[in-house]
Structures are given as structure tokens and as C-alpha cells.
C-alpha atoms as a PDB file:
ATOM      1  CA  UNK A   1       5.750  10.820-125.623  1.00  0.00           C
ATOM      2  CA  UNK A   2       2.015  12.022-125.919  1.00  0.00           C
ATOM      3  CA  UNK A   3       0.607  14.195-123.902  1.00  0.00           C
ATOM      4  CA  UNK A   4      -3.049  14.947-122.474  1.00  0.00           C
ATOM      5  CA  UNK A   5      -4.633  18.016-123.406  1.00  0.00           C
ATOM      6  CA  UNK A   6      -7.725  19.052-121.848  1.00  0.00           C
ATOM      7  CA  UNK A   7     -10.311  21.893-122.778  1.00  0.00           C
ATOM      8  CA  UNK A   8     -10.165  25.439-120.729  1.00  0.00           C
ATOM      9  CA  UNK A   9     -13.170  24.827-119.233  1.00  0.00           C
ATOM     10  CA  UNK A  10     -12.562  21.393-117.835  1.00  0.00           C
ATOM     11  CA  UNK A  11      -9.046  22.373-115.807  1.00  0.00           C
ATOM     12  CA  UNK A  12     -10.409  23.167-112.420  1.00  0.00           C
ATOM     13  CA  UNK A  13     -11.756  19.755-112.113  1.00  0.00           C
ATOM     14  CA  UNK A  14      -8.286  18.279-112.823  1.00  0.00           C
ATOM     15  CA  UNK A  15      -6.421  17.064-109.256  1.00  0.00           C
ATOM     16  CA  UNK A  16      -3.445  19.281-108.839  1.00  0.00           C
ATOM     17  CA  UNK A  17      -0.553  18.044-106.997  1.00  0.00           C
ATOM     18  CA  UNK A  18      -1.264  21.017-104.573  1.00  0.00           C
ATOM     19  CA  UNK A  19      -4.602  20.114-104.091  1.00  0.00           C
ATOM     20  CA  UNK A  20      -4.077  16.243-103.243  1.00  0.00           C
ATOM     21  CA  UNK A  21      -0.728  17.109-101.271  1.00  0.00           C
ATOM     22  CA  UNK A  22      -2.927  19.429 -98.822  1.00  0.00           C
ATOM     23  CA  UNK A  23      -5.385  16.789 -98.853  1.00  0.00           C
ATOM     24  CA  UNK A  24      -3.167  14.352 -97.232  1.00  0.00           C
ATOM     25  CA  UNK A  25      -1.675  16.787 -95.050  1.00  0.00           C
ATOM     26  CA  UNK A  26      -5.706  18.188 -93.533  1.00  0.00           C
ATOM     27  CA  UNK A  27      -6.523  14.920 -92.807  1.00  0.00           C
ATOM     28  CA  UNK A  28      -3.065  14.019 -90.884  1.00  0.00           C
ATOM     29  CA  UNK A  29      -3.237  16.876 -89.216  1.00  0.00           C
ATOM     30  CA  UNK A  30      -6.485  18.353 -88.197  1.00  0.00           C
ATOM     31  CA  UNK A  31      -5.072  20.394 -85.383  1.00  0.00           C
ATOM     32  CA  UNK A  32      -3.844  22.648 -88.096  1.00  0.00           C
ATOM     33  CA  UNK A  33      -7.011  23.541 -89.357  1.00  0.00           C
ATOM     34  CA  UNK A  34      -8.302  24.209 -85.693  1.00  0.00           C
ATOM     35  CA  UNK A  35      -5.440  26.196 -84.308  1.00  0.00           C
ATOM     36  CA  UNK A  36      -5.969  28.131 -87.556  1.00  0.00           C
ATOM     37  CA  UNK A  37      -9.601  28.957 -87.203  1.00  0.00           C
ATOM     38  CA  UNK A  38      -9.065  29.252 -83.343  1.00  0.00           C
ATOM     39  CA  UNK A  39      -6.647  32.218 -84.195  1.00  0.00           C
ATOM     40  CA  UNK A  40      -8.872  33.378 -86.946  1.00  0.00           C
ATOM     41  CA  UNK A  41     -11.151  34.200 -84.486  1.00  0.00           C
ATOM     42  CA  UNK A  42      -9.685  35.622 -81.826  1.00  0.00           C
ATOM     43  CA  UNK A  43      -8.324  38.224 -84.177  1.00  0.00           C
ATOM     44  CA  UNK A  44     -11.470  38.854 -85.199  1.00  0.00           C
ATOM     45  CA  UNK A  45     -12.460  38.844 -81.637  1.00  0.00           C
ATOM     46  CA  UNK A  46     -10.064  41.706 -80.929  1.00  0.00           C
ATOM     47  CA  UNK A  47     -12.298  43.971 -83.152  1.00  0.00           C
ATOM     48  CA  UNK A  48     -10.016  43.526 -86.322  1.00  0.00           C
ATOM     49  CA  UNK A  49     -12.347  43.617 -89.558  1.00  0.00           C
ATOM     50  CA  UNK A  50     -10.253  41.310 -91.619  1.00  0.00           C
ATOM     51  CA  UNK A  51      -6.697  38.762 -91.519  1.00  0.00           C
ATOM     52  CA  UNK A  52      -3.827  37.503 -93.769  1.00  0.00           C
ATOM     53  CA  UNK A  53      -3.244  34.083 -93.559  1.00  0.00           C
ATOM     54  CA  UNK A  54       0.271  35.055 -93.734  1.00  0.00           C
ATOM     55  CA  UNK A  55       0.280  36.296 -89.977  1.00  0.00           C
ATOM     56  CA  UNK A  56      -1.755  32.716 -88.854  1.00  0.00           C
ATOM     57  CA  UNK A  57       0.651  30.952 -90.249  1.00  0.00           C
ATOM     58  CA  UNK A  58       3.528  32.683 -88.736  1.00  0.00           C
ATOM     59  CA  UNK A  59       1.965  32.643 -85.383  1.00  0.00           C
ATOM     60  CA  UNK A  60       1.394  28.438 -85.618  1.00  0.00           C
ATOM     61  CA  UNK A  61       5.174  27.916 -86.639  1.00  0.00           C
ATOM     62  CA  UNK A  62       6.370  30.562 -83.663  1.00  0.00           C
ATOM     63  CA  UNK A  63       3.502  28.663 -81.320  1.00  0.00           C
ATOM     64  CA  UNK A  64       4.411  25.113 -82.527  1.00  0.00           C
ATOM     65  CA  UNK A  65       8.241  25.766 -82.997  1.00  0.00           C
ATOM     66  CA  UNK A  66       8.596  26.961 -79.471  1.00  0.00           C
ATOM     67  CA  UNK A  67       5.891  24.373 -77.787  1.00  0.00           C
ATOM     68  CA  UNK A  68       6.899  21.187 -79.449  1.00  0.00           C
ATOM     69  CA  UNK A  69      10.801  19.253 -79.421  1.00  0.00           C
ATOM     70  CA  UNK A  70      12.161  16.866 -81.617  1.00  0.00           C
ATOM     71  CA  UNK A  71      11.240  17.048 -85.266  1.00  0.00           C
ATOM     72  CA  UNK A  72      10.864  20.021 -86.581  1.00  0.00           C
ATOM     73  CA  UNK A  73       7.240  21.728 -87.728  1.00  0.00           C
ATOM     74  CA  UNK A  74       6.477  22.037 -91.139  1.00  0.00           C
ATOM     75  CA  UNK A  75       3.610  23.985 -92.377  1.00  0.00           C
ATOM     76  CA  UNK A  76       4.011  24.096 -96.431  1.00  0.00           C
ATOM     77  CA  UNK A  77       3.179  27.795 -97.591  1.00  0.00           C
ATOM     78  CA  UNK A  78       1.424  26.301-100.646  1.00  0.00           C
ATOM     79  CA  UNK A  79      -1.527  25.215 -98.668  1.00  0.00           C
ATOM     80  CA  UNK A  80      -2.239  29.091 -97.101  1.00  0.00           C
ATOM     81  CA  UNK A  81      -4.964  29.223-100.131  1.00  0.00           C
ATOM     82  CA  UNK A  82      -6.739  26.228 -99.403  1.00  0.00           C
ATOM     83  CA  UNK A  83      -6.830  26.850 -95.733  1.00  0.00           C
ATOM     84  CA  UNK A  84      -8.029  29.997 -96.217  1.00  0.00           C
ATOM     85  CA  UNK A  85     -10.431  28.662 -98.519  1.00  0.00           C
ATOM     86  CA  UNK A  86     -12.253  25.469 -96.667  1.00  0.00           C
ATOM     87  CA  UNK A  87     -11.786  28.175 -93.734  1.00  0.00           C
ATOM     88  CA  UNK A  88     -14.427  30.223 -95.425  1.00  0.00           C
ATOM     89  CA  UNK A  89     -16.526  27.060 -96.548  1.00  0.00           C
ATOM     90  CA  UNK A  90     -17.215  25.920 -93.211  1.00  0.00           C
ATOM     91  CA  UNK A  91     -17.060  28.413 -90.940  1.00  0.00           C
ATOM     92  CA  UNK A  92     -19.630  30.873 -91.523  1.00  0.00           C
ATOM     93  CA  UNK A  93     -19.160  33.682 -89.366  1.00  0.00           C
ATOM     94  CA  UNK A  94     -15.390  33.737 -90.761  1.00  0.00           C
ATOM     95  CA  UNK A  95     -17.240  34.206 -94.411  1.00  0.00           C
ATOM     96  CA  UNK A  96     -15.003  37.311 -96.012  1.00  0.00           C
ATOM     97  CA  UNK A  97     -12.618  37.594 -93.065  1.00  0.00           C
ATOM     98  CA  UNK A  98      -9.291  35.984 -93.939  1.00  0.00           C
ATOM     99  CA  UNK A  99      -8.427  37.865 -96.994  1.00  0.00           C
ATOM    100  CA  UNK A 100      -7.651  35.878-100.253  1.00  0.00           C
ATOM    101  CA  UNK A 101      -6.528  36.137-104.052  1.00  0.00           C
ATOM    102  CA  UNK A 102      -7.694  34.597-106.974  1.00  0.00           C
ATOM    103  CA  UNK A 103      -6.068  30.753-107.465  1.00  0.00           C
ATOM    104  CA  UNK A 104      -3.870  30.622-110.220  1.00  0.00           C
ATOM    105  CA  UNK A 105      -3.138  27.270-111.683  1.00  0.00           C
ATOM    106  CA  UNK A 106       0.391  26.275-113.099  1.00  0.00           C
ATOM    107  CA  UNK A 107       0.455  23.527-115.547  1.00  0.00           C
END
């Protein structure tokens, strides 16, 4: 069995199944990334200087496990980065707010 090898510097342009799995699930689910900015802001609103994406999170599955019946909610923890992340890429005045670490990339 052979396998690809690729060079350092060319990694970060490879598709990761993270990365395509969150892509699927933004686009089938848009709400998400509203409800997330929508909280984003009003804690920023409430004079806090910055936010985990940790609490959003938690505060969508409490909202959306209380509001909605029938099949349970599922909000995959791996995609808290990438929210955070295309958060910050299109919503300027949430630049810096939601508080992130480095990616780290697991072969």
C-alpha cells in the first residue's frame, strides 16, 4: 500500500475531513452560524470584552434542546474552531472577540 507524502509547507492546503465535514454542515444549516453570531454579540453587547465559543455553543444546545422536539440537536464540538474562525472573517466588529487557539492538524 503506498502512501502520499506531501511537503510541510503544502499541508494547510490539503482538505481535512474536519474541514469538508463543517462545510457540509454550514451550508445545511445556516441558522447555526446566525444564532452564533447573534449571541456573539449580545455578549459583547452586555459590555463583555471578549467570549469562548465554548459558552455559545452550550447556550445553542440548551436553546435548541429545549425549543425544538423530535430528533435530537447535534452541534459537533469539532467545528467550534471554524465557527469561531469564519466568525471573525466576516464579521468585522466581532474581529478579536471570540477567543481562539492555534489549529493543530492531525494526520
Amino acid at each position: 500500500m503506498s502512501r502520499t507524502t506531501h511537503p510541510p509547507e503544502q499541508l494547510s492546503f490539503l482538505p481535512d475531513a474536519i474541514s469538508m465535514n463543517f462545510a457540509k454542515f454550514h451550508q445545511a444549516n445556516p441558522h447555526v452560524y446566525r444564532a452564533l453570531v447573534n449571541l456573539a454579540r449580545a455578549w459583547k453587547d452586555a459590555g463583555h470584552k471578549d467570549c469562548a465559543m465554548d459558552m455559545l455553543f452550550a447556550k445553542l444546545r440548551w436553546d435548541y434542546g429545549i425549543e425544538t422536539h423530535g430528533e435530537q440537536f447535534k452541534l459537533n464540538n469539532n467545528y467550534r474552531s471554524m465557527y469561531t474562525r469564519l466568525i471573525e472573517a466576516n464579521e468585522p466588529d466581532l474581529t478579536g472577540f471570540i477567543t481562539k487557539r492555534p489549529l493543530s492538524r492531525s494526520l
